[in-house]
Structure formats: C-alpha cells, structure tokens
Protein backbone atom coordinates (compact mmCIF):
# COMPACT_ATOMS: atom_id res chain seq x y z
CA UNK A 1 138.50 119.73 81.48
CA UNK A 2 140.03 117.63 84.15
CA UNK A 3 138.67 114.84 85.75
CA UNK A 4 137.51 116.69 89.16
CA UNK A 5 136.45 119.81 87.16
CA UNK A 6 133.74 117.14 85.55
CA UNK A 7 132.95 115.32 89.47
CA UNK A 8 132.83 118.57 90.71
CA UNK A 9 129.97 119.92 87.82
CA UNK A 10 127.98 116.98 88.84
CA UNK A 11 127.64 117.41 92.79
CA UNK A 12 127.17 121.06 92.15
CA UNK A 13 124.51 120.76 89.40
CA UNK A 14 123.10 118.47 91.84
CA UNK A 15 122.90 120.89 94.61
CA UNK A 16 121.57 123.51 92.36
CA UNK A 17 118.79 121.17 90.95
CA UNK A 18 117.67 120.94 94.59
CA UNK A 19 117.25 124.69 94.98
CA UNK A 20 115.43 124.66 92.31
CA UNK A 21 113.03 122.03 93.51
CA UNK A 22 113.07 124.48 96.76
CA UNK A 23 112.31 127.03 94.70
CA UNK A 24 109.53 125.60 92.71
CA UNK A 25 107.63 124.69 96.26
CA UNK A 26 108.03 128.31 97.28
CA UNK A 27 106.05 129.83 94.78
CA UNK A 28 103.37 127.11 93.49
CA UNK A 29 100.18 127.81 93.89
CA UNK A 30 101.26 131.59 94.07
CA UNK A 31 98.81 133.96 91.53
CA UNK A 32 101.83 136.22 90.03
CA UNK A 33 104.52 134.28 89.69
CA UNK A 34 106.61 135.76 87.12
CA UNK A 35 109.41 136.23 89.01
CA UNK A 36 109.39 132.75 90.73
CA UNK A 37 109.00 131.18 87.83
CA UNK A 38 111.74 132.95 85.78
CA UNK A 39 113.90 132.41 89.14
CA UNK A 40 113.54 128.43 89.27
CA UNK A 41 113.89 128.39 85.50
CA UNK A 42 117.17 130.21 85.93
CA UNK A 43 117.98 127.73 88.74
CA UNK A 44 116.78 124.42 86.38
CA UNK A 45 118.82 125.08 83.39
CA UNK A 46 122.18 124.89 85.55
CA UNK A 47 120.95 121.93 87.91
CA UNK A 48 119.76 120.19 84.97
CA UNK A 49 122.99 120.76 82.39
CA UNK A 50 125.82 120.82 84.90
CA UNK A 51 125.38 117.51 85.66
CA UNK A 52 124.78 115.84 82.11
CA UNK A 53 127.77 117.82 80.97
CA UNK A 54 130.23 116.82 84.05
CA UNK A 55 128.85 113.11 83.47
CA UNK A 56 129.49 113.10 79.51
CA UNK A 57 133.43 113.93 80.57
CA UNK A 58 133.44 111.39 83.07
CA UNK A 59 132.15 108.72 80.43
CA UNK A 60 134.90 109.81 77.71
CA UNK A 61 137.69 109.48 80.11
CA UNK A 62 136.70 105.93 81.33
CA UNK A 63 138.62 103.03 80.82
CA UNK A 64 137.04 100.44 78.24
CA UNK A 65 136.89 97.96 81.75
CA UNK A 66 134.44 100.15 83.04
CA UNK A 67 132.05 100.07 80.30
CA UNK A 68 129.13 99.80 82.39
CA UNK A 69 130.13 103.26 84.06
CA UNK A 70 130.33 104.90 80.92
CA UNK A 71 127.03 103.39 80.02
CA UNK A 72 125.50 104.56 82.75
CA UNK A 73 126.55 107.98 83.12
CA UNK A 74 126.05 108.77 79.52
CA UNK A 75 122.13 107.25 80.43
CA UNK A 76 122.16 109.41 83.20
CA UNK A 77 123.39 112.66 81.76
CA UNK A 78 120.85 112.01 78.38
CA UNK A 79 117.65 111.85 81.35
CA UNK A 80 118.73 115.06 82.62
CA UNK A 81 118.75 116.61 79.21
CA UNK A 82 115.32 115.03 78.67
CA UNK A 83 113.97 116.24 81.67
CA UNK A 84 114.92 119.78 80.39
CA UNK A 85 113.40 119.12 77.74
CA UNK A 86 110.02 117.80 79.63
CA UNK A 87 110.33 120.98 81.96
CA UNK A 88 110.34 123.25 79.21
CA UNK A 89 107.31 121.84 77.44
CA UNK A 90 105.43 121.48 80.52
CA UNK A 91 106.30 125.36 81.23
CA UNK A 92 104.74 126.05 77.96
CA UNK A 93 101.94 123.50 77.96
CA UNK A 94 98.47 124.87 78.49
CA UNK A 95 96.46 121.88 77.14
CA UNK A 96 96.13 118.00 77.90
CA UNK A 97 97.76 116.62 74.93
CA UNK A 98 101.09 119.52 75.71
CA UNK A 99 101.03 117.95 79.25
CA UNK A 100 101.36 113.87 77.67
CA UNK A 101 104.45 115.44 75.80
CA UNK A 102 106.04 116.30 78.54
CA UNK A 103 104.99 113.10 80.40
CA UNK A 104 106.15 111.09 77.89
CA UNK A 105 109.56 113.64 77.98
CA UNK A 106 110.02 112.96 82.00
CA UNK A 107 108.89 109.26 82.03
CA UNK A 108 111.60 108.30 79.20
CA UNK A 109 113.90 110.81 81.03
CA UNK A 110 113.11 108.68 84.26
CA UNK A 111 113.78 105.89 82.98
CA UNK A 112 117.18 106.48 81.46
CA UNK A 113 118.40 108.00 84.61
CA UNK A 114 116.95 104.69 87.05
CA UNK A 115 118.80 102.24 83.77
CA UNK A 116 122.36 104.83 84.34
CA UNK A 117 122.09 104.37 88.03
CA UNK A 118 121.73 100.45 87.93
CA UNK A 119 125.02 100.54 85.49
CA UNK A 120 126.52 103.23 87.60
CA UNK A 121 125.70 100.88 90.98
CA UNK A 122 126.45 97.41 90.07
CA UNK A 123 129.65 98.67 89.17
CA UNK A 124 130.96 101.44 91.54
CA UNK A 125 129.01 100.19 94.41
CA UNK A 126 126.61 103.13 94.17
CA UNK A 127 123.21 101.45 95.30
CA UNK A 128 121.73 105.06 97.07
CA UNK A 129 122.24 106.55 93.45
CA UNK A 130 119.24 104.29 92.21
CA UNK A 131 117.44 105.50 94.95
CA UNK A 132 117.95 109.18 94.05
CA UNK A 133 117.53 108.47 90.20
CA UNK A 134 113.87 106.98 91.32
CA UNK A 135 113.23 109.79 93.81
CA UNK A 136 113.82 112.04 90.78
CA UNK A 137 111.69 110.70 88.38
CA UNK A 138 108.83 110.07 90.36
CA UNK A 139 108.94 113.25 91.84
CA UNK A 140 109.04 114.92 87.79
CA UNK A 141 106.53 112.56 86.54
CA UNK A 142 104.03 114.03 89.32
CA UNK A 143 104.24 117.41 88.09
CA UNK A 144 102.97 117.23 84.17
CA UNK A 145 100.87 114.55 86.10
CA UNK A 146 98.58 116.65 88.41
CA UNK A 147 98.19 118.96 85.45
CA UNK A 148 96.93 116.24 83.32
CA UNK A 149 94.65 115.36 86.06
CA UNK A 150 93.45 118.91 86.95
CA UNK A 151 92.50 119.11 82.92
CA UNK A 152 90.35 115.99 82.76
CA UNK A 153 88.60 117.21 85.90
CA UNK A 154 90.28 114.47 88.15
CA UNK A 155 91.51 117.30 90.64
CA UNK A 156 90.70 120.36 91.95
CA UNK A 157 93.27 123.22 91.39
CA UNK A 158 94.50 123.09 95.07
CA UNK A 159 94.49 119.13 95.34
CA UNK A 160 97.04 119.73 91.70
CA UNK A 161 99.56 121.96 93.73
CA UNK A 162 99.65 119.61 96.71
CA UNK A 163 100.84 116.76 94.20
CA UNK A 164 102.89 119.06 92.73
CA UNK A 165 104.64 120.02 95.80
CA UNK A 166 104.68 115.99 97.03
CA UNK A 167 106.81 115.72 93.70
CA UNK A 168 109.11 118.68 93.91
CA UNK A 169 109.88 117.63 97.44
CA UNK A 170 110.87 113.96 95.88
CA UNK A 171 112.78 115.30 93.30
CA UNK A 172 114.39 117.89 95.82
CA UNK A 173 115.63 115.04 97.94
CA UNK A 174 116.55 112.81 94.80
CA UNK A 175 118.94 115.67 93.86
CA UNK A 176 120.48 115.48 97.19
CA UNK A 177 121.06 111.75 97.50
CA UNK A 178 122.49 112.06 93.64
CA UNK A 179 124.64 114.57 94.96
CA UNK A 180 126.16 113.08 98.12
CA UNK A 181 126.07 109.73 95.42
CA UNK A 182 128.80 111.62 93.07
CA UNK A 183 130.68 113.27 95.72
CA UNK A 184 130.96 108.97 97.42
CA UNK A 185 132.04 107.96 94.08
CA UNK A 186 134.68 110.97 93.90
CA UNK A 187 136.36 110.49 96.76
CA UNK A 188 136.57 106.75 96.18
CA UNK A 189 138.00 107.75 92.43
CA UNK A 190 140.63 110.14 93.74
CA UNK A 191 141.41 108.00 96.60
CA UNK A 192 145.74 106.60 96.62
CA UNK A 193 145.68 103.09 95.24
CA UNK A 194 148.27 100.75 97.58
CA UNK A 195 149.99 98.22 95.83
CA UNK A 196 151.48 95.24 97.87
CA UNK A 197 154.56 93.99 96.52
C-alpha cells in the first residue's frame, strides 16, 4: 500500500467515524431502532478500522528519526481498535458490571489515542490533533457512562440520552478535527522539499 493510500484511509475513516456519531444522535432515544442501530454499526466498523489500519502503514514506513511518530500513530491506531472493542461490548451490555467493561475498554482506548496525539504533536507540529484525540474520548467515555448511571438510578432514561447525545456530538467533532489533523500532516508530508545549495 503506498504511502497516500494509508493518509488517505485515515482522513476518510475519520470522516466516516463522524457519520457515524451523526448517525448515532439520529436515532437515540428512538423505541425500534434496529435499523439505526445496525446502520451506525455498519458506519463504526469502517470509521473505527480505516484509520488504525492507514496509521499502522504510516508507522512501518517511518524513518527510525521519527520514532515518536511511529509511537504515536501505532498508540493512536491501538485506541481506535479499543474503542471497537468498547463499542461492541457496550452494544451488547445490558447490566452494570457489562457497562464498566466497556468503560474501562473506552477510557484505556482514550487514553492511548490523547498519549499518540502528544507523540504525533510534539513532533509534526500537530497540536489540534490532541484536541480531537480528547474530544473523542470524552465524548466515548460519556456513552457506557450515562448507562452506568441510568442503572444505579443516578439518571432518568431521558436525562441518559441527553448525555449520550452531548458525547456523540464530542466525538462527532473529535473525528472531524482528527480528520482535517491527518489531511494538515499529509499535505505537509507530500509537500517538495527545497534544498539550498
């Protein structure tokens, strides 16, 4: 795969992980939701995997010099494979201790992607990407979060989708400032180098 195959996986997995966000604010709180729900999975596998795989080719065809890079976008494409991961269980969850799991899932997740982005940043002069990594994980961490609290009685059901849709809205807008991040960082890699003699 070449170079702006892999930048161009990222920005577009970005863009999709959006829609999904979109999508998930469009139908919570809905009764029958099958079809939303199947839709914004469909749309979350892509947004979530494009990325982490267009990131993991970026890393193997950095230069040793840029180790922080490749540290960082290998952190950043193993949080979006653990916030699969933390989707998925919260999709499945229907008790307290299934919702932790997928806390625990996102939070870790969140935290590898906000490390990646500080490597990314210091480095490639990226600081907006931190702000979308953080935008991302706070806005995940509120969803398996409002269902934890709507379990212990904390919340009513409506206050729970209200959260929900405060965090799919963050995320949403992470994924866009991520986006525009990697598409800044492409055109600055595929930019012509000017030597002076």
């Amino acid at each position: 795969m070449t170079t702006s195959k892999s930048w161009a996986l990222v920005v577009t997995g970005y863009c999709i992980l959006a829609v999904a966000m979109l999508a998930f604010l469009t139908i919570n709180g809905l009764s029958s939701t099958t079809a939303g729900t199947i839709s914004t999975a469909v749309l979350l596998a892509p947004g979530l995997l494009l990325p982490a795989a267009g990131m993991l080719e970026l890393a193997r065809h950095k230069d040793p010099p840029q180790g922080a890079t490749r540290k960082g976008l290998v952190l950043q494409s193993l949080s979006l494979v653990g916030l699969l991961i933390g989707f998925v269980v919260s999709y499945v969850a229907s008790s307290i201790p299934g919702y932790l799991v997928s806390g625990v899932f996102i939070v870790l997740a969140g935290a590898a992607a906000l490390a990646g982005a500080i490597f990314i940043s210091k480095e490639a002069r990226a600081r907006q990407l931190v702000a979308g990594a953080a935008l991302i994980a706070i806005g995940t961490a509120l969803i398996p979060a409002s269902n934890i609290a709507l379990l212990a009685g904390w919340l009513l059901d409506l206050d729970k989708n209200f959260y929900e849709d405060i965090g799919a809205t963050a995320a949403a807008c992470g994924s866009v400032v991520a986006a525009y991040s990697f598409f800044v960082l492409r055109s600055r890699a595929q930019a012509p180098t000017i030597s002076l003699s």
